[in-house]
Protein backbone atom coordinates (compact mmCIF):
# COMPACT_ATOMS: atom_id res chain seq x y z
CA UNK A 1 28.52 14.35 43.33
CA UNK A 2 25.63 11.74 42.87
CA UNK A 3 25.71 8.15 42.72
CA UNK A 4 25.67 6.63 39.02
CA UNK A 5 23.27 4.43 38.73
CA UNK A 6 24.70 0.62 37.68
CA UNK A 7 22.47 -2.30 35.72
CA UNK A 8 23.46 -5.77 35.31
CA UNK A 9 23.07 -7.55 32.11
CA UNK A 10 19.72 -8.80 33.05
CA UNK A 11 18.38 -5.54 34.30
CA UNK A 12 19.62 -2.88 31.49
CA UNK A 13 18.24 -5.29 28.65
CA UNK A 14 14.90 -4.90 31.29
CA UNK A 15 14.76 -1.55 31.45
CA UNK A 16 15.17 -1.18 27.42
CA UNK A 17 12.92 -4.23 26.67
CA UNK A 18 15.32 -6.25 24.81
CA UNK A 19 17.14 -9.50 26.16
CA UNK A 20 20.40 -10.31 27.68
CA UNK A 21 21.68 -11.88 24.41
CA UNK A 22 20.52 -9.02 22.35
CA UNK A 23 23.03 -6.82 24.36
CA UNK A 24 25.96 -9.75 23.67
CA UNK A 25 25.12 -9.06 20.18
CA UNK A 26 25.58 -5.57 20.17
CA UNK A 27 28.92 -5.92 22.34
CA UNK A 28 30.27 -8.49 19.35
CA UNK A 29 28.84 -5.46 16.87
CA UNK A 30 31.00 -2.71 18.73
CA UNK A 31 27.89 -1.37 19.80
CA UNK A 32 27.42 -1.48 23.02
CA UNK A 33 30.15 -2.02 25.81
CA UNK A 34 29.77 -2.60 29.52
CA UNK A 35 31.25 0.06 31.65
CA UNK A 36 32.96 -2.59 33.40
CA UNK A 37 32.68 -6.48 34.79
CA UNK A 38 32.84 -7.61 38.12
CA UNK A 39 35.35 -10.03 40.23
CA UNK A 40 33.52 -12.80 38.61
CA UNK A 41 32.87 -11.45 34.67
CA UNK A 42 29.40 -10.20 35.55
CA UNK A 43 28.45 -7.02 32.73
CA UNK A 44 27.75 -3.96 34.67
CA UNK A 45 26.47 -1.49 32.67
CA UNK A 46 26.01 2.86 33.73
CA UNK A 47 23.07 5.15 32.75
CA UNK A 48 25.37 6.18 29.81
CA UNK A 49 25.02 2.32 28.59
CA UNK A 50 21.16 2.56 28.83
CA UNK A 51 21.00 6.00 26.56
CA UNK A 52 23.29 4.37 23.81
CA UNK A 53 21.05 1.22 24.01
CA UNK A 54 17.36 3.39 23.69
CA UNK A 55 19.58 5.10 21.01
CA UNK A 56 19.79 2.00 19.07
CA UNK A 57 16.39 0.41 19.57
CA UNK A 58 15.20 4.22 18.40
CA UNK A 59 17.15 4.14 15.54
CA UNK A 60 16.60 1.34 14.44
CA UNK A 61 12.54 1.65 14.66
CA UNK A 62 13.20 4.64 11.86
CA UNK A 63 14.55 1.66 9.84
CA UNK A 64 18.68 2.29 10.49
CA UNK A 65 20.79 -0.22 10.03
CA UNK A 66 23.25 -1.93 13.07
CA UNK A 67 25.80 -0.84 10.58
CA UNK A 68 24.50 2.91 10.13
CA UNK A 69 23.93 3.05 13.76
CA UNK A 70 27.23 2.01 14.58
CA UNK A 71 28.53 5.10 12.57
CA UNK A 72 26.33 7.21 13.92
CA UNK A 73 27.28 6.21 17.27
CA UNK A 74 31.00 7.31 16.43
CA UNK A 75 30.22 10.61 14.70
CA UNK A 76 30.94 13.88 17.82
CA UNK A 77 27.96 15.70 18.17
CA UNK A 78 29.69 18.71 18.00
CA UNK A 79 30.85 18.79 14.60
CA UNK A 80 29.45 20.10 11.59
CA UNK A 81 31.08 17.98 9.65
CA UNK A 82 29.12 14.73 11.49
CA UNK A 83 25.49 16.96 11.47
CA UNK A 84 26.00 17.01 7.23
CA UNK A 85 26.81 13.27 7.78
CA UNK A 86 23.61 12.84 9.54
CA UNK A 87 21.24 15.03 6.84
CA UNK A 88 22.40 12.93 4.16
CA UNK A 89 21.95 9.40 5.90
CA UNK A 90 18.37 11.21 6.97
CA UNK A 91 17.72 12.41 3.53
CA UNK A 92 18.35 8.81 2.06
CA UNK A 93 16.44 7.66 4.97
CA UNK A 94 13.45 10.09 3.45
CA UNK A 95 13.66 8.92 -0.09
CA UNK A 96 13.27 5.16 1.36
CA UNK A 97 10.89 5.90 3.18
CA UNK A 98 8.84 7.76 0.19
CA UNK A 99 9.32 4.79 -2.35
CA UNK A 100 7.93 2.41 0.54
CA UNK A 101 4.69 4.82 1.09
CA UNK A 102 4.25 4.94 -2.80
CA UNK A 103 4.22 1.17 -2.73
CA UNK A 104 1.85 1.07 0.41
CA UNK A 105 -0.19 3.21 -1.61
CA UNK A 106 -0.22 0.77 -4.44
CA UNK A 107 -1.12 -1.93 -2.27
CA UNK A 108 -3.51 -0.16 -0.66
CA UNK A 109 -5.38 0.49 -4.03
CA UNK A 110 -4.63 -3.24 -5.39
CA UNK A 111 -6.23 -4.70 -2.23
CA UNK A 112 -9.30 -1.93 -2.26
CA UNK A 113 -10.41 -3.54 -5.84
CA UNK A 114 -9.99 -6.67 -4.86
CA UNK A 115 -12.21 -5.98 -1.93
CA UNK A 116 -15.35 -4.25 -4.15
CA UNK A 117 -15.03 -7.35 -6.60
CA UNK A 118 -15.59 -9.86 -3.75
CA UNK A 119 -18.38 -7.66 -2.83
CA UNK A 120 -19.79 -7.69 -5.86
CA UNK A 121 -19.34 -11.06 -6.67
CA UNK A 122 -21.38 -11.78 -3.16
CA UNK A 123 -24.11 -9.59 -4.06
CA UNK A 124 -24.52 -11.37 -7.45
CA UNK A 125 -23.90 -15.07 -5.52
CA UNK A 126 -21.10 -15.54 -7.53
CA UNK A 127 -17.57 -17.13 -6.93
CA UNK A 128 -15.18 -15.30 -5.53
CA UNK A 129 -13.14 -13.58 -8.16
CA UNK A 130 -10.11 -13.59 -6.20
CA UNK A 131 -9.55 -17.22 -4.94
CA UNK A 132 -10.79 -17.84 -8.76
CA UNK A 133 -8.16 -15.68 -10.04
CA UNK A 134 -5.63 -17.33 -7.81
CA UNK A 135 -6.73 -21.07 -9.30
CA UNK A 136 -6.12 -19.26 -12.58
CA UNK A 137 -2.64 -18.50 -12.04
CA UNK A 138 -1.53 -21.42 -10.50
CA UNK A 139 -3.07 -23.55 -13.52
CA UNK A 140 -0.77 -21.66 -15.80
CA UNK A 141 2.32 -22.01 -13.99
CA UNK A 142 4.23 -24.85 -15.06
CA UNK A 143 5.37 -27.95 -13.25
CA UNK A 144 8.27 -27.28 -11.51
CA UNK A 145 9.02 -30.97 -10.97
């Protein structure tokens, strides 16, 4: 049977790209756990340790919560009753992830207009409409002392 390969603390948060206190963190979380110390407290950390920690920098790029992540981690793979579990968390994820692109899109459009004014207002020599609008607003604001 092969060799398992073994990381310090140092060289697993290396390998992932994250730093030796972000894998602390994650122990205090219930995250992550070394597979066991050394003599002298040292973290030593398998290839299993590695997968769970890609896991959690993966999950949380799709915008996951440590907490969601932490219950994903628990769920058996095996089990229907965990793969349900996951389609709902990934359906909500979905829905989030719509209402954020229909805002993007809103931006998007916002920002476009204010783009063609400024280039109109430059073809015309005029002032900028937009740092004008913004003197506008904060001239109707009142004092806040």
């Amino acid at each position: 049977m092969g060799q398992k390969e073994r990381f310090l603390a140092g060289e697993l948060a290396a390998r992932v790209g994250v730093n030796r206190e972000t894998l602390r963190y994650y122990e205090r979380r219930g995250l992550l756990k070394p597979a066991r110390r050394t003599a002298a407290g040292y973290r030593i950390y398998d290839e299993e340790s590695a997968a769970r920690l890609l896991f959690i920098k993966r999950a949380q790029g799709f915008g996951f919560s440590l907490e969601e992540i932490r219950g994903l981690l628990r769920m058996k793979p095996a089990s229907p009753r965990s793969c349900t579990r996951v389609m709902k968390m990934l359906d909500s994820k979905l829905e989030e992830l719509a209402a954020k692109m229909q805002e993007m899109a809103h931006f998007h459009r916002q920002l476009t207009g204010y783009r063609k004014q400024c280039d109109e207002a430059l073809a015309e020599g005029e002032c900028c409409p937009v740092i004008v609008s913004v003197g506008r607003s904060s001239e109707s604001e009142p004092d806040k002392n």
